[in-house]
N, C-alpha and C. Protein backbone atom coordinates (compact mmCIF):
# COMPACT_ATOMS: atom_id res chain seq x y z
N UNK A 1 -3.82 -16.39 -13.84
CA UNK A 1 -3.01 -16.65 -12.66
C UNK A 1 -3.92 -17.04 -11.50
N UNK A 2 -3.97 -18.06 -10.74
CA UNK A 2 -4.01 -18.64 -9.60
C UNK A 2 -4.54 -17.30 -9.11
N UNK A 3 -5.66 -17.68 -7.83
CA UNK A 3 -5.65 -17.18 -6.68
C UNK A 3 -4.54 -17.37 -5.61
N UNK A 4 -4.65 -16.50 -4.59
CA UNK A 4 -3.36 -16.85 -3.58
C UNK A 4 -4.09 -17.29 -2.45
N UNK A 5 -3.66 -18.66 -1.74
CA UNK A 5 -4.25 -18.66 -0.59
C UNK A 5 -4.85 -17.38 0.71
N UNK A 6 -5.07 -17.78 1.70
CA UNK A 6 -5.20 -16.43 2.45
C UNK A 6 -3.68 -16.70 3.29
N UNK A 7 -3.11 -17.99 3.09
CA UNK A 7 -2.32 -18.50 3.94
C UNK A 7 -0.67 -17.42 3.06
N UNK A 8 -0.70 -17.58 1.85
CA UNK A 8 0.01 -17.56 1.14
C UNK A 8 0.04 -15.49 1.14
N UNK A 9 -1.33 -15.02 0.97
CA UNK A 9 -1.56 -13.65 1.09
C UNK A 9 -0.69 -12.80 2.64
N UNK A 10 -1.41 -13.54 3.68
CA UNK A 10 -0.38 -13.48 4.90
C UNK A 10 0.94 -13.33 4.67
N UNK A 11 1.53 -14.44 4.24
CA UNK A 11 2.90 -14.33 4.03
C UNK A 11 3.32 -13.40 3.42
N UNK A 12 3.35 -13.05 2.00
CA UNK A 12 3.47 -12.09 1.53
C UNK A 12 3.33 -10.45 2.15
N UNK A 13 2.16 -10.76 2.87
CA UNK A 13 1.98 -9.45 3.80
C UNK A 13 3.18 -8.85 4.92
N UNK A 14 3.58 -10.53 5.48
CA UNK A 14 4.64 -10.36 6.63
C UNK A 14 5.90 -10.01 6.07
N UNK A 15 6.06 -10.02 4.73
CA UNK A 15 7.43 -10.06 4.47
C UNK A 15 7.69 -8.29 3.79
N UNK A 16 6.66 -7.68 3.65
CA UNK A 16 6.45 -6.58 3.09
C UNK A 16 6.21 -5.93 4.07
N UNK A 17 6.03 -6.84 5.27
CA UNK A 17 5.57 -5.57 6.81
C UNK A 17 7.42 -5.87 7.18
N UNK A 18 8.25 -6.52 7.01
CA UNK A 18 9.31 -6.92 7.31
C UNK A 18 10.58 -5.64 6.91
N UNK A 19 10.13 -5.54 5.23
CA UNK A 19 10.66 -5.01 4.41
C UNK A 19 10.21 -3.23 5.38
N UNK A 20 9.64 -3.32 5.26
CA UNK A 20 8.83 -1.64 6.13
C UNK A 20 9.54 -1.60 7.56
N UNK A 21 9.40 -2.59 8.27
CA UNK A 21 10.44 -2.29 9.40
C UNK A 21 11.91 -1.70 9.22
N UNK A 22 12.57 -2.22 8.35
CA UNK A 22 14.26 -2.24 8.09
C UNK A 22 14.06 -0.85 7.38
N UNK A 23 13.40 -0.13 6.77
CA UNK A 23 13.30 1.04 5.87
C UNK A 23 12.75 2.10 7.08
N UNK A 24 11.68 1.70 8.18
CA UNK A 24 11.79 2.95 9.20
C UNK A 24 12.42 3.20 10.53
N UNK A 25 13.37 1.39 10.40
CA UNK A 25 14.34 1.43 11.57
C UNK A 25 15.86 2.57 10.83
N UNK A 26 15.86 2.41 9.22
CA UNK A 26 17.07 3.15 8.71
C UNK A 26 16.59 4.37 9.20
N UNK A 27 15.26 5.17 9.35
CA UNK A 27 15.20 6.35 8.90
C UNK A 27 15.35 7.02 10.32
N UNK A 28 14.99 6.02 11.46
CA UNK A 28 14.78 6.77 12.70
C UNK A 28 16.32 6.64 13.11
N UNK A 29 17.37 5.90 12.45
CA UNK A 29 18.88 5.76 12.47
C UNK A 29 19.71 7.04 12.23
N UNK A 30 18.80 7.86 10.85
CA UNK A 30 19.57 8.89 10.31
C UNK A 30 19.05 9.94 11.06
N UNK A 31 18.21 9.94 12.09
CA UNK A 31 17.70 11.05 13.28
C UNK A 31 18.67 10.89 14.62
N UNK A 32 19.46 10.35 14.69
CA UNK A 32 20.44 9.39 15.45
C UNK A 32 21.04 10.78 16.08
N UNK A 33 20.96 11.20 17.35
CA UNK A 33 21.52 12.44 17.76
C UNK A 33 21.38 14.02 16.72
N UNK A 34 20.35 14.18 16.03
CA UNK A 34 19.97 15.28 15.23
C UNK A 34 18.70 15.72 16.48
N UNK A 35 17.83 15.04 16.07
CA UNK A 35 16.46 15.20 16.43
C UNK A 35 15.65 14.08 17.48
N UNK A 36 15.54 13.84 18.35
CA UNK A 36 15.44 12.99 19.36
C UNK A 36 13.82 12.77 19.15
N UNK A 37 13.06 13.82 19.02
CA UNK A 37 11.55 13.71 18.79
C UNK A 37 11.25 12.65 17.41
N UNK A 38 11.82 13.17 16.44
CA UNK A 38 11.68 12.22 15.24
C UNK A 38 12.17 10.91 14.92
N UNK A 39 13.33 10.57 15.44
CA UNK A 39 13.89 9.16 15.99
C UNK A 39 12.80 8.84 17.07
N UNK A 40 12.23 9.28 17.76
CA UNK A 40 11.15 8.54 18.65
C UNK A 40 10.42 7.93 17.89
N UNK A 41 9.46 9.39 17.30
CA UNK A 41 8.45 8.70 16.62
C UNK A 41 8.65 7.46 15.48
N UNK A 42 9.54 7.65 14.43
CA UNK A 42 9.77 6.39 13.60
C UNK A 42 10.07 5.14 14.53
N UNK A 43 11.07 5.33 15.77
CA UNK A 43 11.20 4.31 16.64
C UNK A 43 9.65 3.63 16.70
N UNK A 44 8.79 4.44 17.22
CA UNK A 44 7.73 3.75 17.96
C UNK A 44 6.80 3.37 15.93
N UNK A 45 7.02 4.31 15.40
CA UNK A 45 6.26 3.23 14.37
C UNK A 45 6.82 2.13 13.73
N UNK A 46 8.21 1.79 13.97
CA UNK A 46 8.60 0.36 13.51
C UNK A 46 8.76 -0.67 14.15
N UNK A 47 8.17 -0.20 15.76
CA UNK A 47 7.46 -0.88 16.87
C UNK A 47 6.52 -1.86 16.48
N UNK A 48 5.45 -0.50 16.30
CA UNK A 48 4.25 -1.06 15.76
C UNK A 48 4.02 -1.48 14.55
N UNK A 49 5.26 -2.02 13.69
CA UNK A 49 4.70 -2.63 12.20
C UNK A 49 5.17 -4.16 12.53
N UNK A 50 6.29 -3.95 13.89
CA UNK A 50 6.98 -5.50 14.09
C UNK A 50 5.97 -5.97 14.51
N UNK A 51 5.46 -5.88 15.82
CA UNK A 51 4.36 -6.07 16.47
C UNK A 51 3.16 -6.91 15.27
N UNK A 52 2.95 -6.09 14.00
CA UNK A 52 1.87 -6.11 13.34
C UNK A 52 2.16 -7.31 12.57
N UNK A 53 3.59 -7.40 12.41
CA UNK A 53 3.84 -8.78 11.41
C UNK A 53 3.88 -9.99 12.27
N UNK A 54 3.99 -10.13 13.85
CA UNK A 54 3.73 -10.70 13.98
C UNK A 54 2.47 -11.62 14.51
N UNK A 55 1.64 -10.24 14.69
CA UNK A 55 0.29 -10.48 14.69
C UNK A 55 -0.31 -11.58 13.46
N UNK A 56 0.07 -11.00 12.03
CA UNK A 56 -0.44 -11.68 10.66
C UNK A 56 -0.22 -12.65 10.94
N UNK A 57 -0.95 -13.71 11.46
CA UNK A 57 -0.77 -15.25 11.20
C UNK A 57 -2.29 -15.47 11.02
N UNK A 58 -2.63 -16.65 10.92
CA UNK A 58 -3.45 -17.36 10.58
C UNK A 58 -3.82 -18.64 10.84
N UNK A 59 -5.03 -18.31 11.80
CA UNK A 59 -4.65 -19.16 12.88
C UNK A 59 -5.87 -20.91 11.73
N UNK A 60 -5.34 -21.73 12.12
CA UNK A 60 -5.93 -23.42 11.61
C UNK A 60 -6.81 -23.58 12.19
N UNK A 61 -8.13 -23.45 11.58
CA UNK A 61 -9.35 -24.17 12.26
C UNK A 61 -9.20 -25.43 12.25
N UNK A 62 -10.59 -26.23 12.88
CA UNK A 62 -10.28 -27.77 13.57
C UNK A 62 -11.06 -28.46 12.58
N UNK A 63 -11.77 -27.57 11.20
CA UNK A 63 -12.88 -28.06 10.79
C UNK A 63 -12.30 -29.57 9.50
């Protein structure tokens, strides 16, 4: 099997950081008026995985 680009690796990465958002936006959902501390925290880590996917790019050199 083929290597994967780094272009192609990225992608794959973003869509699996994508998949991880929707799974700790559910979880900080089911803290939804229970626990306000623990809905924070998942809040703020599916912050920081959106943030992270959209960081993954890859940027085109000029070479």
């Amino acid at each position: 099997m083929a290597e994967l680009t780094i272009n192609q690796r990225a992608a794959g990465h973003r869509r699996s950081l994508q998949s991880m958002h929707k799974k700790v936006s559910a979880m900080a959902a089911e803290w939804w008026g229970e626990d306000e501390c623990c809905r924070s925290f998942l809040d703020e880590l599916a912050e920081k995985i959106k943030e992270t996917e959209y960081l993954l790019v890859i940027e085109k050199s000029d070479a």
